[in-house]
C-alpha atoms as a PDB file:
ATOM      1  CA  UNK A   1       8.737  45.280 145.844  1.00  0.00           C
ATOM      2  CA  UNK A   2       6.508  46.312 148.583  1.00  0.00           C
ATOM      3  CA  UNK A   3       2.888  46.020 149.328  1.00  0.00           C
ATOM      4  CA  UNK A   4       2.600  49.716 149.384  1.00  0.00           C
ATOM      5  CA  UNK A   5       4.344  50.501 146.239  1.00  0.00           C
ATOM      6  CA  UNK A   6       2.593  51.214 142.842  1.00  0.00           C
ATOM      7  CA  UNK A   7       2.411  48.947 139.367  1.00  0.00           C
ATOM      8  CA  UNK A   8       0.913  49.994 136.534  1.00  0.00           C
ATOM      9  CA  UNK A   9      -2.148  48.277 135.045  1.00  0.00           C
ATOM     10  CA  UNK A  10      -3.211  47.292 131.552  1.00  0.00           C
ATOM     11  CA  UNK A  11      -4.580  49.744 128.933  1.00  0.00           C
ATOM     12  CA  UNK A  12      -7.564  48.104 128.840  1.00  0.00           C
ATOM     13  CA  UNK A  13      -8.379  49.358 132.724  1.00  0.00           C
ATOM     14  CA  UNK A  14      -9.131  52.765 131.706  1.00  0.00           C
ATOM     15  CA  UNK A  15     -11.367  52.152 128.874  1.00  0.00           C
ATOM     16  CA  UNK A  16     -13.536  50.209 130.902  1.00  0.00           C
ATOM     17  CA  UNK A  17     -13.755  53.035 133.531  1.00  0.00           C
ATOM     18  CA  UNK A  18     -12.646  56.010 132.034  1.00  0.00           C
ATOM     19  CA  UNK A  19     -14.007  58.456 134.840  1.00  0.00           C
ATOM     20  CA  UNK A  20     -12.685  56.393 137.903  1.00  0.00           C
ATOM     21  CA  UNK A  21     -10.554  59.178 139.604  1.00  0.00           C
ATOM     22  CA  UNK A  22      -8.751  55.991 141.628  1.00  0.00           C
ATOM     23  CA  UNK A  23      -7.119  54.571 138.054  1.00  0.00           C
ATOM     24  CA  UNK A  24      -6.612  57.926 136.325  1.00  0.00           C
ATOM     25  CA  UNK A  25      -2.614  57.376 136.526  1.00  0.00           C
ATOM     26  CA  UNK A  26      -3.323  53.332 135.582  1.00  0.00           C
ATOM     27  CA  UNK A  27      -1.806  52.633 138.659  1.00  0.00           C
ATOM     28  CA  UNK A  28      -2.925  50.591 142.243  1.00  0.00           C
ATOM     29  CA  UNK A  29      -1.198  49.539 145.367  1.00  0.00           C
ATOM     30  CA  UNK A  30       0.526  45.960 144.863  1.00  0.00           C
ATOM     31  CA  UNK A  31      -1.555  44.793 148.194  1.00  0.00           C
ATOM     32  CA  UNK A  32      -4.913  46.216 146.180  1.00  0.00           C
ATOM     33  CA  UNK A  33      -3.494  44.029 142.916  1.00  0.00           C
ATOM     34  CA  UNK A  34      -2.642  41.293 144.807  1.00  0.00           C
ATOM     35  CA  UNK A  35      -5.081  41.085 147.689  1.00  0.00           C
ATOM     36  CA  UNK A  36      -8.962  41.596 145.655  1.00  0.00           C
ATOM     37  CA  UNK A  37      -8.291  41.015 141.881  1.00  0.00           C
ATOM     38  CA  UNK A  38     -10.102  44.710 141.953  1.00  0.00           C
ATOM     39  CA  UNK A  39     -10.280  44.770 137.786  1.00  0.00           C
ATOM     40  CA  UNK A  40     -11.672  41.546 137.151  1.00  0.00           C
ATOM     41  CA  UNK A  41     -13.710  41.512 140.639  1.00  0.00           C
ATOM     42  CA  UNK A  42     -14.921  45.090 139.809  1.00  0.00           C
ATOM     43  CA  UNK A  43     -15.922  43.935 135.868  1.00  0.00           C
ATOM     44  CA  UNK A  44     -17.764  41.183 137.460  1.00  0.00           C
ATOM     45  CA  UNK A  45     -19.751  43.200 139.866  1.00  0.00           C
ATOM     46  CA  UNK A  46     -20.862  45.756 137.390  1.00  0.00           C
ATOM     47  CA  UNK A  47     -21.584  42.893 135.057  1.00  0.00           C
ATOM     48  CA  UNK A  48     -23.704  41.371 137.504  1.00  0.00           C
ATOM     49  CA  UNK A  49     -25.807  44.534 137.651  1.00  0.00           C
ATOM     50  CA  UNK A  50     -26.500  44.344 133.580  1.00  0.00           C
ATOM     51  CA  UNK A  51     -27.769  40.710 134.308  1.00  0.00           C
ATOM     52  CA  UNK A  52     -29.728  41.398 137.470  1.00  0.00           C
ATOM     53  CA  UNK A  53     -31.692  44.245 135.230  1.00  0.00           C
ATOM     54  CA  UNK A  54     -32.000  41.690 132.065  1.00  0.00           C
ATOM     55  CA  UNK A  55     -33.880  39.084 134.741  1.00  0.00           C
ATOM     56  CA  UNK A  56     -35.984  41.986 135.997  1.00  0.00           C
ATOM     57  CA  UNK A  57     -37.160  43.218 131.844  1.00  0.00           C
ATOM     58  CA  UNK A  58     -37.687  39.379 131.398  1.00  0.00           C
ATOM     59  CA  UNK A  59     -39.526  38.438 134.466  1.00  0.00           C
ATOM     60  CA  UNK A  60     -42.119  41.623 133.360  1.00  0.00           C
ATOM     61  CA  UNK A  61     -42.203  40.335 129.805  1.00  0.00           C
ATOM     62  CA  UNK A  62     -43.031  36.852 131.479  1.00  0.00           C
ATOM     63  CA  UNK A  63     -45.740  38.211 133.502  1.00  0.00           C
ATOM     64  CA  UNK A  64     -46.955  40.176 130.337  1.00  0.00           C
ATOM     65  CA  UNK A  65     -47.185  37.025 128.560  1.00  0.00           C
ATOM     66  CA  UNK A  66     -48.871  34.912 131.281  1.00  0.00           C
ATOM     67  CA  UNK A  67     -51.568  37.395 131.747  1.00  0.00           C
ATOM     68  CA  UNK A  68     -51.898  37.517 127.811  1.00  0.00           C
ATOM     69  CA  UNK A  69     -52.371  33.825 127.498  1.00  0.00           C
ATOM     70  CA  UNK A  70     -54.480  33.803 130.970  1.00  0.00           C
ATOM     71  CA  UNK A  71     -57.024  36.628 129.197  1.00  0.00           C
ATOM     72  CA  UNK A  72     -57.074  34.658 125.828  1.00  0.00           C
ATOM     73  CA  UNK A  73     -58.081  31.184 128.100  1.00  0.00           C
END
């Protein structure tokens, strides 16, 4: 096998990115596969975004309650 050849990747790739244009054939480079861990570093990035936007909806909710309980004082 060669870095430039092709291997398939698991089903679960395109359900996870269905419109990705890259992994329509479920297939990547073997120097992609091996060299980044795209999938799983990809899944973690986008993940990270969910979790940045959480902290941001609880850090308002914090300063909601603050100022409630500052008012109320």
């Amino acid at each position: 096998m060669k870095l430039s050849d092709h291997i398939k990747l698991g089903d679960w790739i395109p359900k996870y990115w269905p419109n990705d244009k890259g992994l329509q054939d479920k297939q990547i480079p073997v120097d992609v596969a091996l060299g980044s861990g795209y999938a799983h570093s990809r899944k973690s990035a986008e993940n990270t975004v969910a979790i940045l936007a959480e902290l941001k909806a609880l850090r308002t909710e914090v300063a909601q309650l603050r100022a409630a309980i500052t008012k109320e004082s």
